[in-house]
Protein backbone atom coordinates (compact mmCIF):
# COMPACT_ATOMS: atom_id res chain seq x y z
CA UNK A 1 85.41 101.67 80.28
CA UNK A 2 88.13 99.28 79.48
CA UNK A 3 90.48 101.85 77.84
CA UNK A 4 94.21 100.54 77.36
CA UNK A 5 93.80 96.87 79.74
CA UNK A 6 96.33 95.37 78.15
CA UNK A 7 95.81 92.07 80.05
CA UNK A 8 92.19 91.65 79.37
CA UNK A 9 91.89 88.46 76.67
CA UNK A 10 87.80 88.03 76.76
CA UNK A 11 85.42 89.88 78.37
CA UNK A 12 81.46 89.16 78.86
CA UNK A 13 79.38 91.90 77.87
CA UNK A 14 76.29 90.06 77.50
CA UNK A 15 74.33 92.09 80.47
CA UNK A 16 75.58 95.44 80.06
CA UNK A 17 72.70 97.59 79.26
CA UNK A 18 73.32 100.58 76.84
CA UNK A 19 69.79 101.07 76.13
CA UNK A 20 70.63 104.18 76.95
CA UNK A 21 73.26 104.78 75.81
CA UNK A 22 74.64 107.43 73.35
CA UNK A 23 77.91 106.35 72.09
CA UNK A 24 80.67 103.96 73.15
CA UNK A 25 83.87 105.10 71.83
CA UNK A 26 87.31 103.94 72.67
CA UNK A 27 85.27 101.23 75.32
CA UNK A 28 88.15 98.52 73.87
CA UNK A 29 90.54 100.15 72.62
CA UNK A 30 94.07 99.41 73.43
CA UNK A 31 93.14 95.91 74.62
CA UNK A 32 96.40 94.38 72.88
CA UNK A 33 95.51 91.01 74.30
CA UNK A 34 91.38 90.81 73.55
CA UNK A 35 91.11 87.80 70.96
CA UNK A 36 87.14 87.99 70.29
CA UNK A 37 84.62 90.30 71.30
CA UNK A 38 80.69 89.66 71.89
CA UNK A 39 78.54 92.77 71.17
CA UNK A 40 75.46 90.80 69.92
CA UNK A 41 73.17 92.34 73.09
CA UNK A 42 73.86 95.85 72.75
CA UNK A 43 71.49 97.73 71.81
CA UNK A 44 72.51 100.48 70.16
CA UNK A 45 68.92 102.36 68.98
CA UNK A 46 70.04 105.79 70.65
CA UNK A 47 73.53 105.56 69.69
CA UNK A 48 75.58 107.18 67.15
CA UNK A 49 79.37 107.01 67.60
CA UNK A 50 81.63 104.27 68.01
CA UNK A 51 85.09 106.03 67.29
CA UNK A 52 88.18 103.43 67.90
CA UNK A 53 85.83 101.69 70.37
CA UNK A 54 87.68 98.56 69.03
CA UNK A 55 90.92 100.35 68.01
CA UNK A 56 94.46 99.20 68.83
CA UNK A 57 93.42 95.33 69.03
CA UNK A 58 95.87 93.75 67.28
CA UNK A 59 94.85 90.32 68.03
CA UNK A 60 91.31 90.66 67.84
CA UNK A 61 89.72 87.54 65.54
CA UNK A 62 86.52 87.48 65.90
CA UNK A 63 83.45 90.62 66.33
CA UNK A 64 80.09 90.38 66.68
CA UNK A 65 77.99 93.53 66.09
CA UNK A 66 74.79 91.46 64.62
CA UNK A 67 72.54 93.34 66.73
CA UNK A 68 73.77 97.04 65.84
CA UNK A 69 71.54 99.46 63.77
CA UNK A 70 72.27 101.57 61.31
CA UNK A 71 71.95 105.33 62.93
CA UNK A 72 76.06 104.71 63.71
CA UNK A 73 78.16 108.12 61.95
CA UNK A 74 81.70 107.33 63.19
CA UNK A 75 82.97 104.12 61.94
CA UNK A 76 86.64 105.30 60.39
CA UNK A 77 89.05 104.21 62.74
CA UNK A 78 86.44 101.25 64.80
CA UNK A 79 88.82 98.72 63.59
CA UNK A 80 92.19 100.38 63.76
CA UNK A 81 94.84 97.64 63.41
CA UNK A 82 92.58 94.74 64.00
CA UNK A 83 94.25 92.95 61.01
CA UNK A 84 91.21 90.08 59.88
CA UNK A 85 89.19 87.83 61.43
CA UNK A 86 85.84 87.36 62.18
CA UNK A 87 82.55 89.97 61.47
CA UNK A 88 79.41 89.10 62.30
CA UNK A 89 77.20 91.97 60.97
CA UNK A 90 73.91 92.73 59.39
CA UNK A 91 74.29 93.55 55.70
CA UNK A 92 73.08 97.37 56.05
CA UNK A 93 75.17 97.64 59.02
CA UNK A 94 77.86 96.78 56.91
CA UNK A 95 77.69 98.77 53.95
CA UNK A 96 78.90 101.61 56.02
CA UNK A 97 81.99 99.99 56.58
CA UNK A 98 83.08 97.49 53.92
CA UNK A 99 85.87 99.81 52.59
CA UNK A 100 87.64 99.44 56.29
CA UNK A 101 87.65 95.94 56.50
CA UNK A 102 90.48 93.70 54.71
CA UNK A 103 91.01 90.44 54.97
CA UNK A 104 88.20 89.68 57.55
CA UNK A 105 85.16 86.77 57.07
CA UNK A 106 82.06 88.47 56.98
CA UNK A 107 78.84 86.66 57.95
CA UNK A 108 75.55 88.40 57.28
CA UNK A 109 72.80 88.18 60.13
CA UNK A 110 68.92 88.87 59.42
């Protein structure tokens, strides 16, 4: 959806309904200049993939995925060169990703 815009800093996502939705992979990816990233709304119940939907941010700070579930299968390369910063997360979320994150500030959601 927003594949390789190079220009886009921030971005609202807080309507978008991916209720359903089955995957979002490579929505962000390439967005050199996105700093932080809002995903709390999405509902992600009927998804299952999220390959490099984040991928190729190299200034991204700051994620929040507090309201994803944990049905997700494709989490390898969702942070691709996104250095540190940032996760908000719920702890089962993240126990399928903890070996792919280094250096970022995790804070655990109910």
């Amino acid at each position: 959806m927003f594949y390789n815009c190079q220009s886009l800093t921030s971005i609202n996502v807080s309507n978008f309904n991916t209720s359903n939705t089955n995957g979002i992979g490579k929505m962000f990816y390439g967005c050199s200049s996105l700093t932080s990233i809002d995903l709390s709304n999405f509902d992600t119940k009927n998804m299952t993939g999220f390959d490099s939907m984040i991928g190729s941010c190299p200034k991204l700070t700051y994620v929040d995925i507090s309201s994803f579930t944990t049905n997700i299968t494709e989490l390898s390369i969702f942070f691709k060169e996104a250095k540190r910063g940032t996760l908000r997360v719920k702890k089962e979320f993240f126990d399928k990703m903890y070996d792919i994150l280094i250096d970022w500030t995790i804070i655990f959601v109910e």
